[in-house]
Structures are given as C-alpha cells and as structure tokens.
PDB file of N, CA and C in Angstrom:
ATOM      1  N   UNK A   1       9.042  10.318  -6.930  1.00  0.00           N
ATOM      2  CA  UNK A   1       9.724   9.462  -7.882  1.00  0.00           C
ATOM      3  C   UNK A   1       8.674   8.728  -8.724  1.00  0.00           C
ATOM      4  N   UNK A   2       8.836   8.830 -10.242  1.00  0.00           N
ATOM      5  CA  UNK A   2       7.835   7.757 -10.822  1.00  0.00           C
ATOM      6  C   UNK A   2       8.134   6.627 -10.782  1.00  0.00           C
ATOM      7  N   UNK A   3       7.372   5.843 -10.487  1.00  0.00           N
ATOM      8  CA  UNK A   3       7.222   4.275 -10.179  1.00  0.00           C
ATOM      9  C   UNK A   3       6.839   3.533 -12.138  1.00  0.00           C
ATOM     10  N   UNK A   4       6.175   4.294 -12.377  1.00  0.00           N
ATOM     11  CA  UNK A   4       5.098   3.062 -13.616  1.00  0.00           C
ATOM     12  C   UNK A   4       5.286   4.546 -14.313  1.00  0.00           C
ATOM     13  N   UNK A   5       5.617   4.167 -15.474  1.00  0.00           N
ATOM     14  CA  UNK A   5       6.465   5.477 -16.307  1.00  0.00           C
ATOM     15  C   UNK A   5       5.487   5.137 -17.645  1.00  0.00           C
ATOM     16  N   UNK A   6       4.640   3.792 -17.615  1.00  0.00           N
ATOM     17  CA  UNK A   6       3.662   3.757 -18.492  1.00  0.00           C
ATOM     18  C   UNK A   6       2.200   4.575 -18.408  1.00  0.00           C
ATOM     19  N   UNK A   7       2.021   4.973 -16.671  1.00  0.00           N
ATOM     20  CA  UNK A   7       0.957   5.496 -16.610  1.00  0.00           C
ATOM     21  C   UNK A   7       1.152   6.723 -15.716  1.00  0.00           C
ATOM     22  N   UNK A   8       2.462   6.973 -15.723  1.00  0.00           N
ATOM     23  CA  UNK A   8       2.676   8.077 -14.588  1.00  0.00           C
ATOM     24  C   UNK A   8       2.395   8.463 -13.197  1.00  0.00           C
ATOM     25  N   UNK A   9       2.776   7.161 -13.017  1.00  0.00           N
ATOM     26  CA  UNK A   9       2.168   7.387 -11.342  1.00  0.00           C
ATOM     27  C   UNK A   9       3.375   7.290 -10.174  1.00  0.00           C
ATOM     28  N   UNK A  10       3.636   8.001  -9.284  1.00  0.00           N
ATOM     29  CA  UNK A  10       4.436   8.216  -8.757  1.00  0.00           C
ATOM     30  C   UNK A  10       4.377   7.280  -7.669  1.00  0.00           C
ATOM     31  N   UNK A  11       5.094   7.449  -6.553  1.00  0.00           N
ATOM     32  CA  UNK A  11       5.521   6.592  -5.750  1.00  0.00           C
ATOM     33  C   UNK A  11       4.323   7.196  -4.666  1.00  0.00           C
ATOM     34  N   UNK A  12       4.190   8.136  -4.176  1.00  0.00           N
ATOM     35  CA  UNK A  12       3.675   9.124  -3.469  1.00  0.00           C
ATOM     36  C   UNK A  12       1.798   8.379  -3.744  1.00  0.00           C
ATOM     37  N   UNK A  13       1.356   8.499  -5.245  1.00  0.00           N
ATOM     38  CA  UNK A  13      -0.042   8.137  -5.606  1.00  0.00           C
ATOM     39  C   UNK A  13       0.108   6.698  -4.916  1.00  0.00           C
ATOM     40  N   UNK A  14       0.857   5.629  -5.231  1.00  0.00           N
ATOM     41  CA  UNK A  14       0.552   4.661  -5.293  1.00  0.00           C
ATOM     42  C   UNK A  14       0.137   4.026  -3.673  1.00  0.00           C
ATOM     43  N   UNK A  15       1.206   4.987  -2.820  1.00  0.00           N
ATOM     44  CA  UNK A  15       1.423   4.624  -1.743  1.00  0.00           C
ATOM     45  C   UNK A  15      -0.280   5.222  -0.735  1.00  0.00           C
ATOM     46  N   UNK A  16      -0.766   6.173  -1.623  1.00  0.00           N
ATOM     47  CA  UNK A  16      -2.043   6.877  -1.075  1.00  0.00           C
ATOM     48  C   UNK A  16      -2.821   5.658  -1.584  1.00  0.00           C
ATOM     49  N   UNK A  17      -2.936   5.087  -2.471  1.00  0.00           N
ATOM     50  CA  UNK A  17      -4.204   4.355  -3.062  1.00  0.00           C
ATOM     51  C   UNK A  17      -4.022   3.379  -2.354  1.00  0.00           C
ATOM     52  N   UNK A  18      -2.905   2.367  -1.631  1.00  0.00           N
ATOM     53  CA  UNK A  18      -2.784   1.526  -0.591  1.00  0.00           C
ATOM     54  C   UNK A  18      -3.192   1.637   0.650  1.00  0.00           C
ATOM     55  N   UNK A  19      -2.449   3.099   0.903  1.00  0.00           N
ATOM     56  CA  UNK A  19      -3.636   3.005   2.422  1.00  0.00           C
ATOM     57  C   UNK A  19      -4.706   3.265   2.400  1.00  0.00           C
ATOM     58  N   UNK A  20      -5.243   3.667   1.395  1.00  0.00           N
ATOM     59  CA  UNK A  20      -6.639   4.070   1.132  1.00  0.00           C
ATOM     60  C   UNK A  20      -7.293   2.282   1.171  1.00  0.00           C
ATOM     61  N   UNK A  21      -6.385   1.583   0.295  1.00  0.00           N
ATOM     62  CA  UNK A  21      -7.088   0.179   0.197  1.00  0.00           C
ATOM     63  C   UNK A  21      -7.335  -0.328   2.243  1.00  0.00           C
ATOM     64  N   UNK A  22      -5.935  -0.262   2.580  1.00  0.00           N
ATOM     65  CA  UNK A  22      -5.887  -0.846   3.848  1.00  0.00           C
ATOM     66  C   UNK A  22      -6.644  -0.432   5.004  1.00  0.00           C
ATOM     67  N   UNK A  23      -7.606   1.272   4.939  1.00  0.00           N
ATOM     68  CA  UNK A  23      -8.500   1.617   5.562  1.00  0.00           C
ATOM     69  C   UNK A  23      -9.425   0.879   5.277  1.00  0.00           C
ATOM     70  N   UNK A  24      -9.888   0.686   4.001  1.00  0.00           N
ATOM     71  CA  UNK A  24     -11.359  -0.111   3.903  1.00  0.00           C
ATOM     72  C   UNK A  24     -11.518  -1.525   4.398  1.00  0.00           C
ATOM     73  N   UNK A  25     -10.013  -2.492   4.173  1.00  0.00           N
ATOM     74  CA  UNK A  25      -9.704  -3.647   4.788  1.00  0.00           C
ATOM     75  C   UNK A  25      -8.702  -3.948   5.219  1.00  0.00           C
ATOM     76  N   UNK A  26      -8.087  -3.285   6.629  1.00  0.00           N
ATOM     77  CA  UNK A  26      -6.797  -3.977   6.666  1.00  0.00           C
ATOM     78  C   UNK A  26      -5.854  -5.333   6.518  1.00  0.00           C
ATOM     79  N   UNK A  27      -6.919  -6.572   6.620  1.00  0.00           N
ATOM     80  CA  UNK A  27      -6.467  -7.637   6.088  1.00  0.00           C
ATOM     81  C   UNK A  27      -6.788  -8.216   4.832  1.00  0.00           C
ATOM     82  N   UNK A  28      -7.264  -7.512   3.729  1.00  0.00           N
ATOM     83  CA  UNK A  28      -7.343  -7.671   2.372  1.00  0.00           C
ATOM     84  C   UNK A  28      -5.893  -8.028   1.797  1.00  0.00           C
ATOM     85  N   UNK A  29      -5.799  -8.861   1.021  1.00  0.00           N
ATOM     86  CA  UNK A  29      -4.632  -9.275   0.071  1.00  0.00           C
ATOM     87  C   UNK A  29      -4.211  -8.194  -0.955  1.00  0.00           C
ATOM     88  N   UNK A  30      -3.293  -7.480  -1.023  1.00  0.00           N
ATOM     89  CA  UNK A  30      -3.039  -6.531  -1.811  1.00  0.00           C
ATOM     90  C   UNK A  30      -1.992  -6.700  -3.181  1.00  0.00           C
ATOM     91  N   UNK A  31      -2.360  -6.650  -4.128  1.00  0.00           N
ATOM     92  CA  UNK A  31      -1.649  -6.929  -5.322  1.00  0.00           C
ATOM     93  C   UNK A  31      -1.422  -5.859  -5.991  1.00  0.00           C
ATOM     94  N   UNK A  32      -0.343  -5.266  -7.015  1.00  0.00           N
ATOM     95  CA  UNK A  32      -0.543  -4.543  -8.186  1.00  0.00           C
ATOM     96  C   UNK A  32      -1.916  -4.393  -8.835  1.00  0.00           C
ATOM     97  N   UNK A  33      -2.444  -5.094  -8.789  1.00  0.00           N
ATOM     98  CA  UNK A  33      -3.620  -5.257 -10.298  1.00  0.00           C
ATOM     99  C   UNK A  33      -5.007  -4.605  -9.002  1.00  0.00           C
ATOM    100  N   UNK A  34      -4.699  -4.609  -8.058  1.00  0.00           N
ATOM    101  CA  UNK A  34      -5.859  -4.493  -7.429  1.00  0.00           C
ATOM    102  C   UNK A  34      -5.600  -3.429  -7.134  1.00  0.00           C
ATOM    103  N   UNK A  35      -4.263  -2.467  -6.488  1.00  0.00           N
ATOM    104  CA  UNK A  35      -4.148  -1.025  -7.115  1.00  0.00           C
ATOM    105  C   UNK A  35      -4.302  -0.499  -8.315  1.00  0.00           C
ATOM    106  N   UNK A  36      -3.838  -0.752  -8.643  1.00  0.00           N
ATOM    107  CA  UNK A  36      -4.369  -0.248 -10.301  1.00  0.00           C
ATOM    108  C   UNK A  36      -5.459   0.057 -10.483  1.00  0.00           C
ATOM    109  N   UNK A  37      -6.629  -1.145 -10.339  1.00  0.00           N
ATOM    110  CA  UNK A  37      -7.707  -1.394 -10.352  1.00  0.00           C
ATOM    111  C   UNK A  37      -8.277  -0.091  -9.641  1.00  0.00           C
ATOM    112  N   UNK A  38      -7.865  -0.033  -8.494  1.00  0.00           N
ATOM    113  CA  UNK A  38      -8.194   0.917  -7.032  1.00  0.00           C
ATOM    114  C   UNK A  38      -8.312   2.668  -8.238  1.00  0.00           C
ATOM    115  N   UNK A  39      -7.199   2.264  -8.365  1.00  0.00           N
ATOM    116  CA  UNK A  39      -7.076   3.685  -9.147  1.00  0.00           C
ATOM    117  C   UNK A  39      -7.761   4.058 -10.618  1.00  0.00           C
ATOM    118  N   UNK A  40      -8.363   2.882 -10.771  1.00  0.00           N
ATOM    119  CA  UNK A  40      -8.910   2.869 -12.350  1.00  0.00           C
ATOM    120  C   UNK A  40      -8.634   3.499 -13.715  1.00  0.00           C
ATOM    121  N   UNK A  41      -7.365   2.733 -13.495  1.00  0.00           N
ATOM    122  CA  UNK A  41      -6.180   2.011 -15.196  1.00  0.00           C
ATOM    123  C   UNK A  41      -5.977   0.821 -14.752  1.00  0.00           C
ATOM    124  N   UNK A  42      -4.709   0.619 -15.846  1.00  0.00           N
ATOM    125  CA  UNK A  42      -4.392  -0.501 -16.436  1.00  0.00           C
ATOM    126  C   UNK A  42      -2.844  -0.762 -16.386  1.00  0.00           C
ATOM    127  N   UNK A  43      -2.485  -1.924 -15.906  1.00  0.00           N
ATOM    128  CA  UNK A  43      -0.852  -2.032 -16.227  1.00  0.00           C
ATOM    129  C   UNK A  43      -0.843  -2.564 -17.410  1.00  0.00           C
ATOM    130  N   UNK A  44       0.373  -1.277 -17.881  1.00  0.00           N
ATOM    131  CA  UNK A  44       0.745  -2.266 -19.854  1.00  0.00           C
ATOM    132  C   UNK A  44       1.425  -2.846 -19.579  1.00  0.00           C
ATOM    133  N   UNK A  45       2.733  -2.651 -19.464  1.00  0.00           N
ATOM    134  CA  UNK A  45       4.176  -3.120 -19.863  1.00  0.00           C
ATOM    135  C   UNK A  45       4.471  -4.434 -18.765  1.00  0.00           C
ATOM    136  N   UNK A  46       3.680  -3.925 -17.445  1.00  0.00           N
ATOM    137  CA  UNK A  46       4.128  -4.101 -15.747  1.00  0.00           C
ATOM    138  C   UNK A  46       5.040  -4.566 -15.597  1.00  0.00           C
ATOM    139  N   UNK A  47       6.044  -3.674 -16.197  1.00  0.00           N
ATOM    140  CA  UNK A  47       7.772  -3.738 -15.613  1.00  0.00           C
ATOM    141  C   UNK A  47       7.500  -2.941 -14.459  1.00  0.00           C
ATOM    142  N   UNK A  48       6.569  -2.264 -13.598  1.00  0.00           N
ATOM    143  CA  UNK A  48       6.620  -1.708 -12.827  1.00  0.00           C
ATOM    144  C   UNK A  48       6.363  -2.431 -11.432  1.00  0.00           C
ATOM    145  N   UNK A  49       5.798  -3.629 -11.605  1.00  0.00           N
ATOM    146  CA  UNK A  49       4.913  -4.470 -10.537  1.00  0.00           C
ATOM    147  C   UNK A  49       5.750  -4.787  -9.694  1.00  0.00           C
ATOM    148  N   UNK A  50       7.279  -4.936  -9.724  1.00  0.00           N
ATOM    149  CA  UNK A  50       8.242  -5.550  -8.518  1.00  0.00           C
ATOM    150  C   UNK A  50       8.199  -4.573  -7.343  1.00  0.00           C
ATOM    151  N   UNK A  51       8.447  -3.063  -8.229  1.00  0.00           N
ATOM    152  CA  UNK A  51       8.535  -2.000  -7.368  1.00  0.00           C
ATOM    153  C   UNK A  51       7.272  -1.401  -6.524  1.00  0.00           C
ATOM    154  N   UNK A  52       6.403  -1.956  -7.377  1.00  0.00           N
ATOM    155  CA  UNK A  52       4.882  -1.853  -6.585  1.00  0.00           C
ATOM    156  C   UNK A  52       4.704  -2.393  -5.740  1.00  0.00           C
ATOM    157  N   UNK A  53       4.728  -4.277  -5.911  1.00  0.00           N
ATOM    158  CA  UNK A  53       4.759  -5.082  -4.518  1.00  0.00           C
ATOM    159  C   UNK A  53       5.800  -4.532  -3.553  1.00  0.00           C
ATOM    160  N   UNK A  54       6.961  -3.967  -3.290  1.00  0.00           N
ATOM    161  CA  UNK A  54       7.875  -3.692  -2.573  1.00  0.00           C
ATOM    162  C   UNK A  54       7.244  -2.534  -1.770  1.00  0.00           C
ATOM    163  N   UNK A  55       6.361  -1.450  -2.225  1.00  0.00           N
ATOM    164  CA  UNK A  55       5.787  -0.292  -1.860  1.00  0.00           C
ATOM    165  C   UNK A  55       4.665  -0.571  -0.804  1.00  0.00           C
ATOM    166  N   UNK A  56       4.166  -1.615  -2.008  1.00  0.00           N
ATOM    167  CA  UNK A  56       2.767  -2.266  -0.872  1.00  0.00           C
ATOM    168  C   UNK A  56       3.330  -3.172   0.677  1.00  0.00           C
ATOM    169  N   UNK A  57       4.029  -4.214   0.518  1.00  0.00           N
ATOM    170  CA  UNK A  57       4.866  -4.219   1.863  1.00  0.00           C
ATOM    171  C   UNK A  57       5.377  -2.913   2.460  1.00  0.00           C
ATOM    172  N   UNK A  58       5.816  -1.731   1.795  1.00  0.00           N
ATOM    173  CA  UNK A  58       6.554  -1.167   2.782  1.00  0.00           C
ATOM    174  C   UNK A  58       5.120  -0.511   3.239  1.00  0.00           C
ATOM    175  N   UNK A  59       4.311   0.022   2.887  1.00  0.00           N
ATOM    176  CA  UNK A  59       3.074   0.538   3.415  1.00  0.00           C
ATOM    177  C   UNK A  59       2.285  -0.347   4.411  1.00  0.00           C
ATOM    178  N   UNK A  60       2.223  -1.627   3.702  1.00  0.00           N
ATOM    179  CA  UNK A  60       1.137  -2.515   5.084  1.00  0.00           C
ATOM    180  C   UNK A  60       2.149  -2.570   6.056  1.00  0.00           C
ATOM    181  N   UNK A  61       3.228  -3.043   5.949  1.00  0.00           N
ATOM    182  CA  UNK A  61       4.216  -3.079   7.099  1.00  0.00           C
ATOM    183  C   UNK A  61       3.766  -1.476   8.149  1.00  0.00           C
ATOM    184  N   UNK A  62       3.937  -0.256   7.734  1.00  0.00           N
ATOM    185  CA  UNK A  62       3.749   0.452   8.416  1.00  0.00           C
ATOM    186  C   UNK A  62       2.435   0.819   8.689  1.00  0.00           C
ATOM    187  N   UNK A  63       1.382   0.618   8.329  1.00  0.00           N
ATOM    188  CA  UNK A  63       0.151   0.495   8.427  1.00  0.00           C
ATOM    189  C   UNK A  63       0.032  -0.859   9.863  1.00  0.00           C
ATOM    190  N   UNK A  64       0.393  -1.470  10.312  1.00  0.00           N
ATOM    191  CA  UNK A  64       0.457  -2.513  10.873  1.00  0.00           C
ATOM    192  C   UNK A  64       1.305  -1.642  12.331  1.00  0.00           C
ATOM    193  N   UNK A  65       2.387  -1.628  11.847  1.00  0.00           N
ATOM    194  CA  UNK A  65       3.239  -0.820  13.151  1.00  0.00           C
ATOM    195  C   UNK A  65       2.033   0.434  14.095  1.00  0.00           C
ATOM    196  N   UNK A  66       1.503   1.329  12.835  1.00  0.00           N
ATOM    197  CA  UNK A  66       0.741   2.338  13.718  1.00  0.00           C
ATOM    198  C   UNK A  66      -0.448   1.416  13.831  1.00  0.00           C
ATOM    199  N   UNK A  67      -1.574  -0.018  13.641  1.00  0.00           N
ATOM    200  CA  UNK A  67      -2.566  -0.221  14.202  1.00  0.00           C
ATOM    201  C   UNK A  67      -1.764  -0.900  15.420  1.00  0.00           C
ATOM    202  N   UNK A  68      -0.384  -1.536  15.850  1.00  0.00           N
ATOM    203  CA  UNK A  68       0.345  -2.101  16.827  1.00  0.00           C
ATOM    204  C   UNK A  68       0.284  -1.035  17.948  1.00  0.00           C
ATOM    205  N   UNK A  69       0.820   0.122  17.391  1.00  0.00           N
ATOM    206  CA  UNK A  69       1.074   1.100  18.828  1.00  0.00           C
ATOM    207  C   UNK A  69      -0.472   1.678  18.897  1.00  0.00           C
ATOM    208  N   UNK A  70      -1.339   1.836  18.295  1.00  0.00           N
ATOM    209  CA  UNK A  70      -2.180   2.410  18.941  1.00  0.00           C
ATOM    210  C   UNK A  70      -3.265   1.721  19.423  1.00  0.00           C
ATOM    211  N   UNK A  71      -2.662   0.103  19.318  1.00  0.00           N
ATOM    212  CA  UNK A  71      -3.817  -0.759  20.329  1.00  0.00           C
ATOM    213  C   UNK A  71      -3.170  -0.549  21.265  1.00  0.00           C
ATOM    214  N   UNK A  72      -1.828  -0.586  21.651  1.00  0.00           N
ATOM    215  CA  UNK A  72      -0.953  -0.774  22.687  1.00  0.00           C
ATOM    216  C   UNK A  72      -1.021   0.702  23.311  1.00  0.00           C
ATOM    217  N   UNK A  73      -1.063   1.757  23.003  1.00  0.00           N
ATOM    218  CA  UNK A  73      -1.565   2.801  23.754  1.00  0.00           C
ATOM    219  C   UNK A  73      -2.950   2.451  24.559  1.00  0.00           C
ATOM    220  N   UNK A  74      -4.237   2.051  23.564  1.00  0.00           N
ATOM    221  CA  UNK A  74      -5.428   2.140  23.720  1.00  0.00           C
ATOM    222  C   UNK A  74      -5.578   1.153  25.485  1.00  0.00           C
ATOM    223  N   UNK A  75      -4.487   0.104  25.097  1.00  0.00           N
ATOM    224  CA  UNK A  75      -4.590  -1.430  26.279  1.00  0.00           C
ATOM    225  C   UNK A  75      -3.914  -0.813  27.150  1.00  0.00           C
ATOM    226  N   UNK A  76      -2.708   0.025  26.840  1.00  0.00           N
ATOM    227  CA  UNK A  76      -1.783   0.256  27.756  1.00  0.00           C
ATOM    228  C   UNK A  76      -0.505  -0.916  28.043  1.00  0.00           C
ATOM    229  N   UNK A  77      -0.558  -1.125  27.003  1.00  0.00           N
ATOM    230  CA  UNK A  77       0.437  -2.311  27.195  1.00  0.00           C
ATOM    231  C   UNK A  77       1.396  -2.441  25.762  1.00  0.00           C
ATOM    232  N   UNK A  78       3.305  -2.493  25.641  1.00  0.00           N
ATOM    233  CA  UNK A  78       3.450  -2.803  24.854  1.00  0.00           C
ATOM    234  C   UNK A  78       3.237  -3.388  23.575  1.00  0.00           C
ATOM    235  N   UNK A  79       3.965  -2.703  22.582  1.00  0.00           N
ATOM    236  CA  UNK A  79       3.749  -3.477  20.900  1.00  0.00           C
ATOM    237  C   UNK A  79       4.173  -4.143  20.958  1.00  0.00           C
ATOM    238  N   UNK A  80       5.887  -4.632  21.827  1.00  0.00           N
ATOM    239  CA  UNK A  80       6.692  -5.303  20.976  1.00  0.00           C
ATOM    240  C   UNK A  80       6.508  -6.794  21.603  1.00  0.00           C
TER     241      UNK A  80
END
C-alpha cells in the first residue's frame, strides 16, 4: 500500500527503514523526519506523517514484543 504518494513509498519500505533504524538503536526516538532522513528524501506535502507515526508504533511495538520473548526464552522465564 502507498503510504506518502508524494515520494512513493510504500508501507512495506517504510516499515524496513524502521527496523533498520531500531537495529542500530532500539531506544532511539523515532519520528517521520528521521525516516525520511534514514531513507534520504524529503517530506513535501507530509499529509503522510499521521500514517507514518502509526507504522512506526506498530513496528517498535513489535520490535519490543520479539526483544520481550527472546530475553524470556534466553532467561527462561516469561514475557508477560
């Protein structure tokens, strides 16, 4: 699905350039502009940015769940 119809980037890219961000720092602050950035363009219009922040939660959220279970494998002890 395209996300940012100003620069053509799909839902799929955006969501790669996030975890790509969240490997290098998982507790880095993640914004639109700093994907973007990641990806090197530019937001014009950024009617796209609501749907971006929403992407980036849904990614750290699950980025978070798999570093949860696989400490909890590693300890042997529940995530929840």
């Amino acid at each position: 699905m395209i996300v940012c119809q100003c620069n053509l980037l799909s839902q799929g890219e955006i969501e790669a350039a996030v975890e790509k961000l969240l490997d290098e720092d998982p507790w880095q602050l993640i914004v639109p502009s700093k994907v973007y950035h990641f990806m090197q363009i530019r937001g014009r219009c950024c009617g796209c940015f609501p749907d971006v922040v929403k992407i980036i939660g849904e990614v750290s959220e699950r980025a978070r769940n798999n570093r949860d279970s696989q400490l909890a494998a590693t300890c042997g002890t529940s995530a929840d």
